[in-house]
C-alpha atoms as a PDB file:
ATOM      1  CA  UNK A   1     -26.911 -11.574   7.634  1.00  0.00           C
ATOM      2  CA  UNK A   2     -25.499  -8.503   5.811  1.00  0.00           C
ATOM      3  CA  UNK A   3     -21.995  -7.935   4.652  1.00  0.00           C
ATOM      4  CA  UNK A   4     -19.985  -4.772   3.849  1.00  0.00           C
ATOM      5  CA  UNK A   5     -16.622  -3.509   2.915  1.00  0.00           C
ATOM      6  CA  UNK A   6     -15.315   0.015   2.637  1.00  0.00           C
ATOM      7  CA  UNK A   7     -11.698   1.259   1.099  1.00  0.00           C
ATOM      8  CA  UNK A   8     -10.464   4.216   0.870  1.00  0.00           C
ATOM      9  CA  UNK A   9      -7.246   5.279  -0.872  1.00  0.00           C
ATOM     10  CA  UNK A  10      -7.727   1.663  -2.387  1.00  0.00           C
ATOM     11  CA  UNK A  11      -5.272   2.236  -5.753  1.00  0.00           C
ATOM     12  CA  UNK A  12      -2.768   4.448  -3.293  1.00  0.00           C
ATOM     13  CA  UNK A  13      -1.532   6.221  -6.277  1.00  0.00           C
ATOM     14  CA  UNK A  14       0.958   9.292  -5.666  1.00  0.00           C
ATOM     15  CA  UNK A  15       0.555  12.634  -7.124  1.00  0.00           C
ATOM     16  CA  UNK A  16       4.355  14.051  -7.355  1.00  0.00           C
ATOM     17  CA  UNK A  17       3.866  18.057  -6.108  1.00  0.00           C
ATOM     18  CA  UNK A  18       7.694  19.251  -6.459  1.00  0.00           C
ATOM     19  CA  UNK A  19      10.944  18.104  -7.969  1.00  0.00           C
ATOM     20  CA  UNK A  20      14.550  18.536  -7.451  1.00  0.00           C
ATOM     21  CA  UNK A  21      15.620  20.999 -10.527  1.00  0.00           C
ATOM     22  CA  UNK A  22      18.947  22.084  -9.695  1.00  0.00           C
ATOM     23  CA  UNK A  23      20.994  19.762 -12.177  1.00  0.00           C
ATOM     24  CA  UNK A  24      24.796  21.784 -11.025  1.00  0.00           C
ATOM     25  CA  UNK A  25      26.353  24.351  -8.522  1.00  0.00           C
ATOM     26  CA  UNK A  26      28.894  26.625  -8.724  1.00  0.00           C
ATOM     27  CA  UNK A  27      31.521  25.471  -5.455  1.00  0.00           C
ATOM     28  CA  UNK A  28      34.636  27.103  -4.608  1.00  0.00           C
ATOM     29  CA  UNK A  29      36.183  30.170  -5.168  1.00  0.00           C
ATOM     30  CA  UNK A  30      35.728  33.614  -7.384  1.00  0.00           C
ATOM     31  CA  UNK A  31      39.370  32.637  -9.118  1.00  0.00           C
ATOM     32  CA  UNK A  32      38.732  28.751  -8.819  1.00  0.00           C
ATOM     33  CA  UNK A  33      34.983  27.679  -9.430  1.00  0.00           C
ATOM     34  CA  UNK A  34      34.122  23.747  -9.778  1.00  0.00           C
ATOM     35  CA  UNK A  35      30.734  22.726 -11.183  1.00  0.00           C
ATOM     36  CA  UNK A  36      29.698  20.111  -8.720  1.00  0.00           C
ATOM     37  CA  UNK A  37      26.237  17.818  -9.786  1.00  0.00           C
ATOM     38  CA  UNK A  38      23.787  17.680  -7.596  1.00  0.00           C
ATOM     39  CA  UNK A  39      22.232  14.014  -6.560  1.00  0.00           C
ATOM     40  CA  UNK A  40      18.667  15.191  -6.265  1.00  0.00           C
ATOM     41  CA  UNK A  41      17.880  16.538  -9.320  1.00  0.00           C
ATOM     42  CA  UNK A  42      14.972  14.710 -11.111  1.00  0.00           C
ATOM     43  CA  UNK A  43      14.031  13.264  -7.721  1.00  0.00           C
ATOM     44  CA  UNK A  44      10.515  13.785  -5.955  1.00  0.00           C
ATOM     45  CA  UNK A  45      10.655  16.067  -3.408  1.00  0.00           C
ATOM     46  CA  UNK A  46       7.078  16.282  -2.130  1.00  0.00           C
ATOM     47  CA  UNK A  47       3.552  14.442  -3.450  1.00  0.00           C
ATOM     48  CA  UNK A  48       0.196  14.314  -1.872  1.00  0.00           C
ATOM     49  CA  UNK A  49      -0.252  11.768  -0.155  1.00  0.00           C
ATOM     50  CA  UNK A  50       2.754  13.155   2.507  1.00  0.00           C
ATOM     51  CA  UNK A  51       0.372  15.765   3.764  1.00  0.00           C
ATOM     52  CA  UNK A  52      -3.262  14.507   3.262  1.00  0.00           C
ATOM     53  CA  UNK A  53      -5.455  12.746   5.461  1.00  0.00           C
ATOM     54  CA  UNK A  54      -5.219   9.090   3.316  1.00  0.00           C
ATOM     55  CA  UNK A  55      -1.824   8.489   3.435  1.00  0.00           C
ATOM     56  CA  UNK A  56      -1.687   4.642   3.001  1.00  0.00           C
ATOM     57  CA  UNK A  57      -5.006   2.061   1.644  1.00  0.00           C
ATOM     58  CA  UNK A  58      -7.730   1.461   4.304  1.00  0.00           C
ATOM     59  CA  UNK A  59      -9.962  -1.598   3.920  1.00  0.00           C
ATOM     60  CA  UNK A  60     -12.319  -2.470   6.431  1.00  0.00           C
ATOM     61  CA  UNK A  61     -14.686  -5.353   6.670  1.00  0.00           C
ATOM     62  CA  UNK A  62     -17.394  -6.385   7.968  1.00  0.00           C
ATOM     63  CA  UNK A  63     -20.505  -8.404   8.821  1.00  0.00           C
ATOM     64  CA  UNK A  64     -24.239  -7.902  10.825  1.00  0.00           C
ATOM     65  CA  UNK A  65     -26.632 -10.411  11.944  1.00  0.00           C
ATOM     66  CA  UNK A  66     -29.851  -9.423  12.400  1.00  0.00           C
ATOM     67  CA  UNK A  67     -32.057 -11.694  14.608  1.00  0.00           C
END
């Protein structure tokens, strides 16, 4: 009897590519600007695992008899 197992991806750890960076805008008019905060700064906007082939873990087991 033999027995295997395979994973790939096992530890699924993200690799954050790009990040918001705009903190504020300028809004409004020439005579009347507001400085208006913008909610994705700081947040992760793209990574590696969104594009690549091993997106999530993959385990696979298995077993052979031989007879």
């Amino acid at each position: 009897m033999e027995l295997f197992g395979e994973a790939f991806n096992l530890f699924n750890h993200v690799n954050v590519t790009s990040v918001g960076t705009r903190n504020y805008s300028i809004t409004g008019t020439a005579t009347a600007p507001t400085l208006t905060f913008d909610s994705q700064f700081a947040i992760p906007t793209g990574s590696t695992t969104s594009t690549g082939s091993l997106t999530q873990r993959q385990i696979q087991i298995g077993a052979r008899l031989h007879f």
